[in-house]
N, C-alpha and C. Protein backbone atom coordinates (compact mmCIF):
# COMPACT_ATOMS: atom_id res chain seq x y z
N UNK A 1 0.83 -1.19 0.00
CA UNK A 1 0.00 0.00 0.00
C UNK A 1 0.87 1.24 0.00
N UNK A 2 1.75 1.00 0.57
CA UNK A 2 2.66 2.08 1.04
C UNK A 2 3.28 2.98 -0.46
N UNK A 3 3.94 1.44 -0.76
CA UNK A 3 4.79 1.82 -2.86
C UNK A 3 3.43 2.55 -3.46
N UNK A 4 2.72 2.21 -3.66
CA UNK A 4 1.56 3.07 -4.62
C UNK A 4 1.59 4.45 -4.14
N UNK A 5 1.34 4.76 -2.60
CA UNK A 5 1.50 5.97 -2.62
C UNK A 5 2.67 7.20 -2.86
N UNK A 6 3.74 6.11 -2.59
CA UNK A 6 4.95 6.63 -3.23
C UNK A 6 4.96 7.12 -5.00
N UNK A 7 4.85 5.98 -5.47
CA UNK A 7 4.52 5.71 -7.30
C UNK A 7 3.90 6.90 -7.82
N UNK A 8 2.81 7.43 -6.86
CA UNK A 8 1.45 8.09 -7.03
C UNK A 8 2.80 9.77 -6.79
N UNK A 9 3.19 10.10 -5.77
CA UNK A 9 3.63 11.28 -5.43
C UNK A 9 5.16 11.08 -6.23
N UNK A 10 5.83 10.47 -6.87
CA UNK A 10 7.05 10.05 -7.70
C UNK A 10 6.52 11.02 -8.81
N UNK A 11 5.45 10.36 -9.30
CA UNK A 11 5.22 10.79 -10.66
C UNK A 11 4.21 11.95 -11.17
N UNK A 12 3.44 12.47 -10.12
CA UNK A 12 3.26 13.65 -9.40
C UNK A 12 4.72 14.70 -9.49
N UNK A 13 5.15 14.38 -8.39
CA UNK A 13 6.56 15.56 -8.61
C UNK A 13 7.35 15.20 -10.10
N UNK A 14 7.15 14.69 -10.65
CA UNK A 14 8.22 14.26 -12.22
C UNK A 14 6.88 15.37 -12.94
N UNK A 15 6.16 15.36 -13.10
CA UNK A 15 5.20 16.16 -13.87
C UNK A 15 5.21 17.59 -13.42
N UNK A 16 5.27 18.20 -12.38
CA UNK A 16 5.48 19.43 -12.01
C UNK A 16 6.96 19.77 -12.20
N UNK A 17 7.88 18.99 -12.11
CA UNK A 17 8.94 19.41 -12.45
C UNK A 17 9.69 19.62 -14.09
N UNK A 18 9.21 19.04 -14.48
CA UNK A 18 8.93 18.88 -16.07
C UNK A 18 8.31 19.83 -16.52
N UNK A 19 7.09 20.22 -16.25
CA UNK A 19 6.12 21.68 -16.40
C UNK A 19 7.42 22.82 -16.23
N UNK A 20 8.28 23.17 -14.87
CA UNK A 20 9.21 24.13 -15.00
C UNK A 20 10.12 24.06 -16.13
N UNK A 21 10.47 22.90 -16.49
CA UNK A 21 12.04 22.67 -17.34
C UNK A 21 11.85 24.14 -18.64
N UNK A 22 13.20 24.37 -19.20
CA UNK A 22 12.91 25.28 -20.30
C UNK A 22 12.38 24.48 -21.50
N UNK A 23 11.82 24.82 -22.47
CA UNK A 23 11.28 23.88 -23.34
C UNK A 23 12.12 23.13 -24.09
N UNK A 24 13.43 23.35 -24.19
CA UNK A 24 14.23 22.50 -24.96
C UNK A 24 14.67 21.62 -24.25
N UNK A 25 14.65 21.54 -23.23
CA UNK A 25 15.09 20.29 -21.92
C UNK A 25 13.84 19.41 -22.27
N UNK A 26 12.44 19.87 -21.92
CA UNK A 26 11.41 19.21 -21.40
C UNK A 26 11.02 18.42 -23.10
N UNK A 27 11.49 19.22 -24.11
CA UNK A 27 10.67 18.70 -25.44
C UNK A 27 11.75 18.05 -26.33
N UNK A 28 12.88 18.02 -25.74
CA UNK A 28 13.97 17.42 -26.15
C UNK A 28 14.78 16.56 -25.78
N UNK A 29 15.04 15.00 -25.46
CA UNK A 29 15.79 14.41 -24.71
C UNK A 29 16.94 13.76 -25.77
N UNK A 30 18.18 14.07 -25.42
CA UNK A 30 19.37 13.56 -26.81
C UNK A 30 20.76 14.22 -26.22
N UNK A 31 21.73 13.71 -26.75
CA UNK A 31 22.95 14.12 -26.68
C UNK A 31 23.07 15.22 -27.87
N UNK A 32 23.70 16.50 -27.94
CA UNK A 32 24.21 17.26 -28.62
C UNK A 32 25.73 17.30 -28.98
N UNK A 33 25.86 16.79 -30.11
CA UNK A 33 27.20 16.85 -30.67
C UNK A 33 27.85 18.28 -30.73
N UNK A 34 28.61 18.46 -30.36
CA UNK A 34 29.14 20.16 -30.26
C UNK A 34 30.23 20.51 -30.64
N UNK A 35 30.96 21.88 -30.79
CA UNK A 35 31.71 22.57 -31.29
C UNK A 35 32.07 21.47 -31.97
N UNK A 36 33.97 21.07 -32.49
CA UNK A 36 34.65 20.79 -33.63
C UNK A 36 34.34 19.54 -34.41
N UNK A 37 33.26 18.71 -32.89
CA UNK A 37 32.93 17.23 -33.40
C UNK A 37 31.80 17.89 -34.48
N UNK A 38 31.27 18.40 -34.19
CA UNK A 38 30.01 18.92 -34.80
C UNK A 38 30.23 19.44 -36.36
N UNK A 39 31.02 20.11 -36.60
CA UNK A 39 31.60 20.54 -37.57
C UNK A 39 31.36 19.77 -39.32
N UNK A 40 31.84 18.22 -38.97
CA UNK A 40 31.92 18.11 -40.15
C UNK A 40 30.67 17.76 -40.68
N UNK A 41 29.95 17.07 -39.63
CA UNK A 41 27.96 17.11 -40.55
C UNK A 41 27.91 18.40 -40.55
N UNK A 42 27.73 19.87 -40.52
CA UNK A 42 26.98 20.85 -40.85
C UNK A 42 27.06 21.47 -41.72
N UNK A 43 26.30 22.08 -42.05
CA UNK A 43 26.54 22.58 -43.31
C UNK A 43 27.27 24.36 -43.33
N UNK A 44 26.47 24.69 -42.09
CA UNK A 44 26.64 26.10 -41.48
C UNK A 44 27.52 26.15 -40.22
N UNK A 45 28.21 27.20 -39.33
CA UNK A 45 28.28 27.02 -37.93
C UNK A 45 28.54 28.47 -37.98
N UNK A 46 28.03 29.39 -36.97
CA UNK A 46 28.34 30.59 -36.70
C UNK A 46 27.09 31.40 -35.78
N UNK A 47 27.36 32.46 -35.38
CA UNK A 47 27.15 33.03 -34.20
C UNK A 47 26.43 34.38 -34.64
N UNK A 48 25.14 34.74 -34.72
CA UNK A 48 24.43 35.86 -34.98
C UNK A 48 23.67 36.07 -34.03
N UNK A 49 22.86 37.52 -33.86
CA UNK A 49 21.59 37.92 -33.21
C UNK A 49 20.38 37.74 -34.34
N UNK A 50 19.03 37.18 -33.63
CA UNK A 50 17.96 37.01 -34.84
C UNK A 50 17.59 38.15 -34.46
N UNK A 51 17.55 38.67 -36.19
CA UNK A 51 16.65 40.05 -36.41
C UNK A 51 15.34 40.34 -36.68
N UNK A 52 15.14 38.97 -37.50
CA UNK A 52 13.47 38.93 -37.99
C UNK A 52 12.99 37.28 -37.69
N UNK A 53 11.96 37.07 -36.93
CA UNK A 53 11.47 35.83 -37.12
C UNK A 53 10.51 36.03 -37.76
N UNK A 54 10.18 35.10 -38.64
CA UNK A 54 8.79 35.54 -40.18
C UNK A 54 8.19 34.05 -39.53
N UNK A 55 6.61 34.21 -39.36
CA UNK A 55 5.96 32.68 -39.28
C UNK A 55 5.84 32.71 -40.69
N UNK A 56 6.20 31.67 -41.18
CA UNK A 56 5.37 30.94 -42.49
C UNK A 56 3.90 30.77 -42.58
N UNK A 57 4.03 29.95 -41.30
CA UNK A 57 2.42 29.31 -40.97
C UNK A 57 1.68 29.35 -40.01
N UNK A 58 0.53 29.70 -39.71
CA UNK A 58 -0.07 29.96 -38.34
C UNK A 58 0.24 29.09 -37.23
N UNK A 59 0.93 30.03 -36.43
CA UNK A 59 1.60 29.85 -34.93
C UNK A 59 0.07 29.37 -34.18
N UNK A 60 -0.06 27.95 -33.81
CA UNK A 60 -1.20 27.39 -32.84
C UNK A 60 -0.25 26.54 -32.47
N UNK A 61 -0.85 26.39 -31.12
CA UNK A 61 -0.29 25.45 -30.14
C UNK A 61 -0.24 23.73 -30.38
N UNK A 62 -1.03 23.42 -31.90
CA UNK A 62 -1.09 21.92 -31.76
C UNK A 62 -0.11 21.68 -33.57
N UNK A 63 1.00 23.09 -33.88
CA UNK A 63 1.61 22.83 -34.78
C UNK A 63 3.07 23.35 -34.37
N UNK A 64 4.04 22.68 -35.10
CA UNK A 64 5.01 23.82 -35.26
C UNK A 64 5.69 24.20 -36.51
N UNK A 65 5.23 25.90 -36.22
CA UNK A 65 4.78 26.07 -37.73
C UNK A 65 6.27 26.14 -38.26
N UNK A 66 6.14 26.51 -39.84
CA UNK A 66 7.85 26.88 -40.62
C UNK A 66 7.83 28.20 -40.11
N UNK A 67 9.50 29.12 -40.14
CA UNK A 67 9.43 30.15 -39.92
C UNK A 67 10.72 30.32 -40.63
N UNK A 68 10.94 31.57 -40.86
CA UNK A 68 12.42 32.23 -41.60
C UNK A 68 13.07 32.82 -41.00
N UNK A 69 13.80 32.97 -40.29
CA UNK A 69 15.12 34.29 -39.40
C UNK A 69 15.79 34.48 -40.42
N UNK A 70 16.14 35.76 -40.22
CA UNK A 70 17.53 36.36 -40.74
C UNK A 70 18.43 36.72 -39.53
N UNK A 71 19.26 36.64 -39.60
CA UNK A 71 20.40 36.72 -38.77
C UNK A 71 21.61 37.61 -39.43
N UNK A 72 21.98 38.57 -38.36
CA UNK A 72 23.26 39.24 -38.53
C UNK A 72 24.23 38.57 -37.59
N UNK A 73 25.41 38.31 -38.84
CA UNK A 73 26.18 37.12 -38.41
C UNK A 73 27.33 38.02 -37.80
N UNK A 74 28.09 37.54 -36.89
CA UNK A 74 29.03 38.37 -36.08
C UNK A 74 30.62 36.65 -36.09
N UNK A 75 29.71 36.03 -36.64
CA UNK A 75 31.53 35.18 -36.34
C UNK A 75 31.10 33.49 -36.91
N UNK A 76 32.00 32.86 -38.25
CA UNK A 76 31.63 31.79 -38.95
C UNK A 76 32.65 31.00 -38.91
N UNK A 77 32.68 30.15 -38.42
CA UNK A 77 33.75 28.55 -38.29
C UNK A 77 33.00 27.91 -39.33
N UNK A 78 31.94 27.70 -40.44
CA UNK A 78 31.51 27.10 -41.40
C UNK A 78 30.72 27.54 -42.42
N UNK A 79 30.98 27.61 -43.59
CA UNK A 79 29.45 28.09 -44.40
C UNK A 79 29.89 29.45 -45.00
N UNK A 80 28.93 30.01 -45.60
CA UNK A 80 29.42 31.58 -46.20
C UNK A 80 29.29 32.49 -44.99
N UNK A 81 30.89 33.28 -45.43
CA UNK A 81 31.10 33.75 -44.33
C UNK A 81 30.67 36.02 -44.50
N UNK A 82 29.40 35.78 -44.40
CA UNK A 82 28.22 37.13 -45.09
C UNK A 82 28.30 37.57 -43.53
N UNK A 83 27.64 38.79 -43.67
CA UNK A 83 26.97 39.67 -42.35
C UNK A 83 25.66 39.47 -42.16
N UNK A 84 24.71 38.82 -43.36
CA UNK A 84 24.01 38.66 -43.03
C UNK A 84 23.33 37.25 -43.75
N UNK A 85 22.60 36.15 -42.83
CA UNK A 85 21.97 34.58 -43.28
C UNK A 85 21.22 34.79 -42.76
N UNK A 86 20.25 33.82 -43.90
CA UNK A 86 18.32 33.77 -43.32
C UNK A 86 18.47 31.86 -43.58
N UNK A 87 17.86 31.52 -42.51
CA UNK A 87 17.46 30.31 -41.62
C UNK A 87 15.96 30.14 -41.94
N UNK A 88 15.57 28.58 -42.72
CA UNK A 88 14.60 28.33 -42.69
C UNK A 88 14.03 26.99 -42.30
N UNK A 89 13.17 27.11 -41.17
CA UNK A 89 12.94 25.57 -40.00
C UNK A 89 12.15 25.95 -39.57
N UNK A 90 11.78 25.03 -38.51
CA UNK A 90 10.29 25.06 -38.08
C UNK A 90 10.57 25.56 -36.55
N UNK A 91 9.38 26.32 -36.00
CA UNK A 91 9.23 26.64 -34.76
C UNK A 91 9.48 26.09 -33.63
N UNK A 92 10.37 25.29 -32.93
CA UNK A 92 10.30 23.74 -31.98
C UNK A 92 8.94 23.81 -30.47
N UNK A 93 8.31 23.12 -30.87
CA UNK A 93 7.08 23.21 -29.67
C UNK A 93 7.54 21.61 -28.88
N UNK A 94 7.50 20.84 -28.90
CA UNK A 94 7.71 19.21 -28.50
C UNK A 94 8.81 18.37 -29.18
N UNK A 95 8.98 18.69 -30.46
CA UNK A 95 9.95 17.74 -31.10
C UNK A 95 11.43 17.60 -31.32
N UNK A 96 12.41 17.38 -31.79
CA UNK A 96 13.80 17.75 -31.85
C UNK A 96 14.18 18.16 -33.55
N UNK A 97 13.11 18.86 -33.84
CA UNK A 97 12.91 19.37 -35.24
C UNK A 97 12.93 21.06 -34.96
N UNK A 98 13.63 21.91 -35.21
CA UNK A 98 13.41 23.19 -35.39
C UNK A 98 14.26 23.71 -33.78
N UNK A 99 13.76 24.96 -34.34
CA UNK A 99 14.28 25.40 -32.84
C UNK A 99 13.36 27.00 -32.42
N UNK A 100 13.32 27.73 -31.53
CA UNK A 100 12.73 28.51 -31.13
C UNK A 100 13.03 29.51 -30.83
N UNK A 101 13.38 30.03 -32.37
CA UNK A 101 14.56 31.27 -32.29
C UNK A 101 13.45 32.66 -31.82
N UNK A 102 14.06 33.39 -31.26
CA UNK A 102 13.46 34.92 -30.39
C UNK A 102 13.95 36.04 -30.98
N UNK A 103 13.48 37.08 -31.83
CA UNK A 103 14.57 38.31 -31.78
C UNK A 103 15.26 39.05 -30.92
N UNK A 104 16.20 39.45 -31.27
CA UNK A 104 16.92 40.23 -30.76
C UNK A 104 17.94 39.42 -29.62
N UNK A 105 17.77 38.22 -29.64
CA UNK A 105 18.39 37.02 -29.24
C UNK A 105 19.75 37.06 -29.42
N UNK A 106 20.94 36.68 -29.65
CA UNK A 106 22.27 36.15 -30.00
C UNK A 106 22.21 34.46 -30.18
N UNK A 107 22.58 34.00 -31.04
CA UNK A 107 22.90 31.95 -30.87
C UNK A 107 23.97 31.74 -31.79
N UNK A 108 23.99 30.77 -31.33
CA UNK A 108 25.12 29.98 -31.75
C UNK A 108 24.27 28.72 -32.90
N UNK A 109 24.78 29.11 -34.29
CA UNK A 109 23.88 28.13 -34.91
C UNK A 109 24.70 27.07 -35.72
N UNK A 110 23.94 25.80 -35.92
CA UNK A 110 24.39 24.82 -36.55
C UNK A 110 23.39 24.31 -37.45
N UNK A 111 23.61 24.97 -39.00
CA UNK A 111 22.49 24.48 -39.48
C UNK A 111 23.11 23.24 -40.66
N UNK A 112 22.37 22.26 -41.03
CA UNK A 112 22.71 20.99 -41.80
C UNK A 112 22.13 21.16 -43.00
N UNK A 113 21.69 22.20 -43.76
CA UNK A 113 21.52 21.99 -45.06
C UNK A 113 21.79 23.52 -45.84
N UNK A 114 22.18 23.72 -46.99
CA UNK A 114 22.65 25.04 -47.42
C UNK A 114 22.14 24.44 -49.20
N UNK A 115 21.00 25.84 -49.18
CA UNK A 115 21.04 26.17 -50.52
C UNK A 115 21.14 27.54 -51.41
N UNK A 116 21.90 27.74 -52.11
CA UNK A 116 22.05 28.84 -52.92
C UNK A 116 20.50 29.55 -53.81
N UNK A 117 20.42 30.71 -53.82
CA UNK A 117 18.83 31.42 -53.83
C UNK A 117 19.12 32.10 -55.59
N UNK A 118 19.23 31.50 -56.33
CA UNK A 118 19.97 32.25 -57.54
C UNK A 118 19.00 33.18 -58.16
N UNK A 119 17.73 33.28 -57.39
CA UNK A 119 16.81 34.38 -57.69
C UNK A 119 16.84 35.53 -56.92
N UNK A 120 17.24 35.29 -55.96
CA UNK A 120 17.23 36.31 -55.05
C UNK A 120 18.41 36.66 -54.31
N UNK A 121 19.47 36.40 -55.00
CA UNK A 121 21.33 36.42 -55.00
C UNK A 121 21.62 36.03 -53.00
N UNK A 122 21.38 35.24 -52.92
CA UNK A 122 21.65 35.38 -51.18
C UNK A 122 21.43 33.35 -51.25
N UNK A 123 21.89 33.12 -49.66
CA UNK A 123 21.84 31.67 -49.45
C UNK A 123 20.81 31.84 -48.09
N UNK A 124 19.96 30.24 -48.65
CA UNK A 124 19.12 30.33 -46.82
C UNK A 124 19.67 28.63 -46.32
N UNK A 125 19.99 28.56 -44.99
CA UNK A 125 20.07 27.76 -44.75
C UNK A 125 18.84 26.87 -43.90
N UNK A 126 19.26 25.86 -43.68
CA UNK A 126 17.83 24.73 -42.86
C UNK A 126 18.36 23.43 -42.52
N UNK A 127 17.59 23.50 -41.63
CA UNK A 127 17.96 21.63 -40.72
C UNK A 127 18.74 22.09 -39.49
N UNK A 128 18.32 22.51 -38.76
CA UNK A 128 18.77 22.95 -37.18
C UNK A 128 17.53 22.18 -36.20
N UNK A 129 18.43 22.11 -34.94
CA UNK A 129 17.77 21.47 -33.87
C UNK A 129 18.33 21.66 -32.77
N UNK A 130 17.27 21.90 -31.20
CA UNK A 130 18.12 21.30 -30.35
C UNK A 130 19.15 20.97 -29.87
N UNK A 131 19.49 19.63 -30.54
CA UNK A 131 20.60 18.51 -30.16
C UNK A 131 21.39 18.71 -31.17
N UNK A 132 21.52 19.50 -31.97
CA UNK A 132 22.91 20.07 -33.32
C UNK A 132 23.71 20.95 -32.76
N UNK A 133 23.76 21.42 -31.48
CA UNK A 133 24.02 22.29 -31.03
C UNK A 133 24.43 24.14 -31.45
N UNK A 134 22.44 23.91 -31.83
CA UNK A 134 22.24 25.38 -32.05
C UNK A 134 21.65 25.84 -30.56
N UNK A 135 21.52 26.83 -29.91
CA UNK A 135 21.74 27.16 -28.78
C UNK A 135 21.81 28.82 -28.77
N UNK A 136 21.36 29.29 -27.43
CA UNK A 136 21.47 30.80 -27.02
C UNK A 136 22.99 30.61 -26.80
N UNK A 137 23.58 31.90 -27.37
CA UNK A 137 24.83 32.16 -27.18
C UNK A 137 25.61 31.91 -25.87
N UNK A 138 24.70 32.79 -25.20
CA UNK A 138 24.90 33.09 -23.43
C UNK A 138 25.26 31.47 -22.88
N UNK A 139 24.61 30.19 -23.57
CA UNK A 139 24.93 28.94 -23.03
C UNK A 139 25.72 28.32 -23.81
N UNK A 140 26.80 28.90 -24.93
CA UNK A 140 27.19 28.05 -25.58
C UNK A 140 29.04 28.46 -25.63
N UNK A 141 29.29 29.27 -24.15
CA UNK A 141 30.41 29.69 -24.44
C UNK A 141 31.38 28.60 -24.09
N UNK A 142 31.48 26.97 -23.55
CA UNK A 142 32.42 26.16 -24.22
C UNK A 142 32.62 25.66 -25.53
N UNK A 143 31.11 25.59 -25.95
CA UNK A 143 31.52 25.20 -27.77
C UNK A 143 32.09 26.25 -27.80
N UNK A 144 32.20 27.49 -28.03
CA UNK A 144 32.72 28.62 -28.77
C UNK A 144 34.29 28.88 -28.62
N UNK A 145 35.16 28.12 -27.00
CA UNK A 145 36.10 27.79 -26.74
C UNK A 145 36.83 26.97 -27.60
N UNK A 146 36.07 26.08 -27.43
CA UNK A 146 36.53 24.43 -27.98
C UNK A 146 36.32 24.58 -29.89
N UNK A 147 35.44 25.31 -30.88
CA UNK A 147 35.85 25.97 -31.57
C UNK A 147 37.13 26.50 -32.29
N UNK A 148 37.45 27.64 -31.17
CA UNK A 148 38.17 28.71 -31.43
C UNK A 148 38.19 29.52 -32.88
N UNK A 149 39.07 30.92 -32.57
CA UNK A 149 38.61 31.88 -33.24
C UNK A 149 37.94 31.34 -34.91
N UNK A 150 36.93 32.10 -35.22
CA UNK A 150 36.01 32.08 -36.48
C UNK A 150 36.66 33.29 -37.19
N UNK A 151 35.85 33.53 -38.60
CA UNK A 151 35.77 34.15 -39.43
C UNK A 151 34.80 35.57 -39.33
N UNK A 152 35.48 36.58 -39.10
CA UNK A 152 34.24 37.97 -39.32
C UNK A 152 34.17 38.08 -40.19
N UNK A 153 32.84 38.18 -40.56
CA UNK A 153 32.14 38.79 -41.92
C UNK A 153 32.53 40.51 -42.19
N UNK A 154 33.02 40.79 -43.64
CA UNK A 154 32.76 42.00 -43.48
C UNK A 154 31.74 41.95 -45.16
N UNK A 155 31.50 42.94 -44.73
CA UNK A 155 30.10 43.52 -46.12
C UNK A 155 31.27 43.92 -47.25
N UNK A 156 31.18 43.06 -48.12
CA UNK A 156 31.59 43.50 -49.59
C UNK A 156 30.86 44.33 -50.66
N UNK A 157 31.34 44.53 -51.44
CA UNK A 157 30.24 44.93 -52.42
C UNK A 157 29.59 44.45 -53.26
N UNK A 158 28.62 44.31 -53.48
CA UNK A 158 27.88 44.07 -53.89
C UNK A 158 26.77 43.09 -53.56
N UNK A 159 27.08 42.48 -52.16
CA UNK A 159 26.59 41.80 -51.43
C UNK A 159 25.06 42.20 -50.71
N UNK A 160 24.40 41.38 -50.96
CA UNK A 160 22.74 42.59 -50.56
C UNK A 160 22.62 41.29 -49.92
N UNK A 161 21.81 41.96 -48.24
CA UNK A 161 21.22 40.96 -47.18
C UNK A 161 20.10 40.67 -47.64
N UNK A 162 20.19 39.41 -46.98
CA UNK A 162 19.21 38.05 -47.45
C UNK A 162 17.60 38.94 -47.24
């Protein structure tokens, strides 16, 4: 009699504590491959503030919709090395698909797919997650160690943001 009531208040406190977690803890369980290991799957790696999050698709709670960032890039260990990349993935609500980028944010991104825009002279990248170790900056200053120094973008000419 005793274990049940235990069982009963176990899984009780696992549910309220879970309710606090940040959402990428609680909607994400995985190892994140990081800084230099990380490197050779990606397609992208570098360090911007998001400037614009665009929904694609109506933001409801039982989807997660596509969305577009652009990002002003401040430092690239992979990928074109511009001032400015637009990111296209999905919103992350529960899954280890997308991620839940904020403006005016800083991260550290790792994105796995890169295509060239030959209509609109710029590249967008896609396939970030979670566990790729894309991440708020503010938590990602051992990858950024273990890294070491990147590439600054400077604005060339003729170069027009994404």
């Amino acid at each position: 009699m005793r274990q049940s009531h235990f069982g009963l208040g176990a899984a009780v406190s696992l549910a309220i504590l879970m309710t606090g977690l940040p959402r990428s803890v609680a909607a994400c369980s995985c190892y994140a491959v990081a800084g230099k290991m990380a490197l050779p799957a990606a397609a992208a790696m570098f360090t911007g503030k998001a400037t614009t999050v665009q929904f694609l698709e109506a933001d409801t709670q039982r989807n997660e919709p596509a969305i577009l960032v652009t990002f002003e890039v401040h430092e690239v260990w992979k990928g074109p090395v511009r001032k400015a990349l637009r990111l296209r993935t999905t919103y992350n609500r529960w899954t280890c698909g997308g991620y839940y980028f904020k403006e005016g944010e800083t991260y550290l991104v790792t994105a796995y797919q890169l295509k060239a825009l030959a209509d609109l002279q710029g590249v967008e990248l896609a396939g970030v997650n979670p566990c790729g170790a894309t991440r708020e900056l503010k938590r990602a200053a051992d990858v950024v160690r273990d890294l070491g120094p990147g590439q600054k973008p400077e604005k060339t000419a003729g170069e027009e943001a994404p």
